[in-house]
N, C-alpha and C. Protein backbone atom coordinates (compact mmCIF):
# COMPACT_ATOMS: atom_id res chain seq x y z
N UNK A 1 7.04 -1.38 -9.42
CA UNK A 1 7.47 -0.91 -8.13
C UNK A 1 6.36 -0.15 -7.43
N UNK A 2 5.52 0.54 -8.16
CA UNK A 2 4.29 1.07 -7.89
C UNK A 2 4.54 2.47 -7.32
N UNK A 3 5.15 3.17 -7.83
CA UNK A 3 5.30 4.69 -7.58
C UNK A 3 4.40 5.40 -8.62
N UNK A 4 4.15 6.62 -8.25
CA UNK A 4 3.55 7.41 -8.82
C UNK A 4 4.00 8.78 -9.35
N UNK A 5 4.23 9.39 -10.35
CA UNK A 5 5.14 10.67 -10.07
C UNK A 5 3.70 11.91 -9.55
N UNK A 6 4.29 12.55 -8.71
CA UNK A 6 3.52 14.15 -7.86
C UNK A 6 3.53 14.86 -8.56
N UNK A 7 4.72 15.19 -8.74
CA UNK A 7 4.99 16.77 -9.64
C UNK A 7 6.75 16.36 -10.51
N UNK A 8 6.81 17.29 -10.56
CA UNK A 8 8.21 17.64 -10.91
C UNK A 8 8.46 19.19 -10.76
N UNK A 9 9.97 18.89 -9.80
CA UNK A 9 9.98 20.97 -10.07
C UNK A 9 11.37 20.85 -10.60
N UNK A 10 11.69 21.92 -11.78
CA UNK A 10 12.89 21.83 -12.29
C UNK A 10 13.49 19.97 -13.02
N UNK A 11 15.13 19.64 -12.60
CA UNK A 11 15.66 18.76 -12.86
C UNK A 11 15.12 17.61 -12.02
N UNK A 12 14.00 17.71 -10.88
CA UNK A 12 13.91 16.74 -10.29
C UNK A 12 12.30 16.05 -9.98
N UNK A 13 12.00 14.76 -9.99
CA UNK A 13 10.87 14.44 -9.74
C UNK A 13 10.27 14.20 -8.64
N UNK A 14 9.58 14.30 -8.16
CA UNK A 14 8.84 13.23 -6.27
C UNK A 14 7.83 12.40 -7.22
N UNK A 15 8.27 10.93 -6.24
CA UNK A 15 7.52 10.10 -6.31
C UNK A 15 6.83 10.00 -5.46
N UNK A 16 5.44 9.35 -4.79
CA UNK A 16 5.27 8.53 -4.14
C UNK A 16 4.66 7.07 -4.48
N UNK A 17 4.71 6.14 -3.26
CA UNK A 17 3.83 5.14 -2.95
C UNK A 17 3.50 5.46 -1.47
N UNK A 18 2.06 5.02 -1.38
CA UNK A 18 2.08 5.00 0.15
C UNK A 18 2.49 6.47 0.97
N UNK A 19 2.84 6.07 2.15
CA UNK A 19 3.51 7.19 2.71
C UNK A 19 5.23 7.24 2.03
N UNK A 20 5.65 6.88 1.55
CA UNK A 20 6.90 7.37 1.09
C UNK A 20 7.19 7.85 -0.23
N UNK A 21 7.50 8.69 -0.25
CA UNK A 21 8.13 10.09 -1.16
C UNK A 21 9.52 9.65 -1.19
N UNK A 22 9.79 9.92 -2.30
CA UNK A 22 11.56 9.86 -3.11
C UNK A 22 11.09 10.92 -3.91
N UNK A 23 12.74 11.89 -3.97
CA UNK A 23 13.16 12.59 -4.80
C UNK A 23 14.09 12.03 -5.72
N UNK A 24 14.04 11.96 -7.09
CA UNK A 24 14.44 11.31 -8.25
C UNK A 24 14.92 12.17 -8.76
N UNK A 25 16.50 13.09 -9.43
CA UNK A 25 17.50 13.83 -9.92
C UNK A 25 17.08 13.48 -11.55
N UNK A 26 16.89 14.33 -12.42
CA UNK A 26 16.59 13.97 -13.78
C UNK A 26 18.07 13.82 -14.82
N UNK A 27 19.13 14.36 -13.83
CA UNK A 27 20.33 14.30 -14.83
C UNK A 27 20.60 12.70 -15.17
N UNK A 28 22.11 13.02 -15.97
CA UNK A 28 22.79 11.80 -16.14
C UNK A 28 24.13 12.25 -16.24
N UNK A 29 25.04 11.63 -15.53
CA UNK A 29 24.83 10.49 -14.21
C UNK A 29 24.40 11.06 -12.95
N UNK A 30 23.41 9.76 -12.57
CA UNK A 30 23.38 10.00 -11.38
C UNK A 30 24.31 9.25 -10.49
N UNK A 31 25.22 10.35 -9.46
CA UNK A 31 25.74 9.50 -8.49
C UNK A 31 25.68 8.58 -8.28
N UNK A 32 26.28 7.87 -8.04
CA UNK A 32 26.07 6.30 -7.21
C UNK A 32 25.75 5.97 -5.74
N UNK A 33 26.30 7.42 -5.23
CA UNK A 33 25.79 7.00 -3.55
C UNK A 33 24.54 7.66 -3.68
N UNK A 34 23.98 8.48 -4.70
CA UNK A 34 22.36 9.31 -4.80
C UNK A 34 21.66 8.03 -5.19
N UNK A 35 22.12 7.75 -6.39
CA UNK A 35 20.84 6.45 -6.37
C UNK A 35 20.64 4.93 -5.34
N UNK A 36 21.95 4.99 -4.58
CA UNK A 36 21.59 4.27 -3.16
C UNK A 36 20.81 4.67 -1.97
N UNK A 37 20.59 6.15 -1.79
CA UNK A 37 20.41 6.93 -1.25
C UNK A 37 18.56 6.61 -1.56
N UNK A 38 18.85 7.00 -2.47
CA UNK A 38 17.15 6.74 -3.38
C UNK A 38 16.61 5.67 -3.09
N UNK A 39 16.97 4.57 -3.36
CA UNK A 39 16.66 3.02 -3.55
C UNK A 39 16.34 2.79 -1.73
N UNK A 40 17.25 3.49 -0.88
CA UNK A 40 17.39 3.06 0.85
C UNK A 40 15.32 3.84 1.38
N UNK A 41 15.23 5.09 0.66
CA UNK A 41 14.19 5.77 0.68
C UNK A 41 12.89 5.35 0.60
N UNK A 42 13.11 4.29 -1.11
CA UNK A 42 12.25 3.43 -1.47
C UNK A 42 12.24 2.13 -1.28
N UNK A 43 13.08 1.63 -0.08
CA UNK A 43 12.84 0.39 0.55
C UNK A 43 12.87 -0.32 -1.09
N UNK A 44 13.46 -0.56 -1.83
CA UNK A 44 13.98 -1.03 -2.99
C UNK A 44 15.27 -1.61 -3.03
N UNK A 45 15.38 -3.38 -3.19
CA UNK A 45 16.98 -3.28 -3.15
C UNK A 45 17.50 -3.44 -4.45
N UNK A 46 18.62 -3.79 -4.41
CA UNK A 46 19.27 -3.56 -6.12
C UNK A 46 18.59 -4.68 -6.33
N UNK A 47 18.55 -6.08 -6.47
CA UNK A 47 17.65 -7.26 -7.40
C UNK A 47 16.40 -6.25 -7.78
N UNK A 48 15.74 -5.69 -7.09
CA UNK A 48 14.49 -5.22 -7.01
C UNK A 48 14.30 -4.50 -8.60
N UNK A 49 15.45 -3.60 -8.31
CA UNK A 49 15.97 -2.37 -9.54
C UNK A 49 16.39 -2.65 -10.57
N UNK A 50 17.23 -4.26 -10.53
CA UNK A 50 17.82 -4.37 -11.33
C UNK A 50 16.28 -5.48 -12.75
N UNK A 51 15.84 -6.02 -11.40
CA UNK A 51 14.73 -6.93 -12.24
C UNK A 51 13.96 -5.42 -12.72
N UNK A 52 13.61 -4.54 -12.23
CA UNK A 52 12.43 -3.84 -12.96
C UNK A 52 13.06 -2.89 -13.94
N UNK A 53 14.29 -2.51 -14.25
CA UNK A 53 15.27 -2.63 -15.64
C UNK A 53 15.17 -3.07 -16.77
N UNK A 54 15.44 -4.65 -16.43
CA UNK A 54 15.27 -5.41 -17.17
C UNK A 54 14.00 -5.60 -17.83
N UNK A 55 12.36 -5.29 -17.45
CA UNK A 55 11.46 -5.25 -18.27
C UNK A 55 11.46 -4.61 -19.50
């Protein structure tokens, strides 16, 4: 997907690629509308997520 992690502060990570930054929640579970939320951020759709899973 080609992200990079920045930092991490606390429970949560920033990614970037490019100009876009996502904040990534380290718990479990994560929401379901957070990790849509996420994925909408990272211009990522579910095939996208679901193929890079599956590696």
């Amino acid at each position: 997907m080609g992200f990079i992690i920045v930092r991490q502060k606390g429970s949560h990570v920033f990614m970037q690629k490019r100009e876009a930054t996502v904040t990534v929640p380290l718990h479990n579970p994560v929401k379901r509308s957070t990790l849509k939320s996420i994925m909408n951020q990272a211009g990522v759709s579910l095939e996208e997520l679901l193929e890079h899973l599956r590696v």
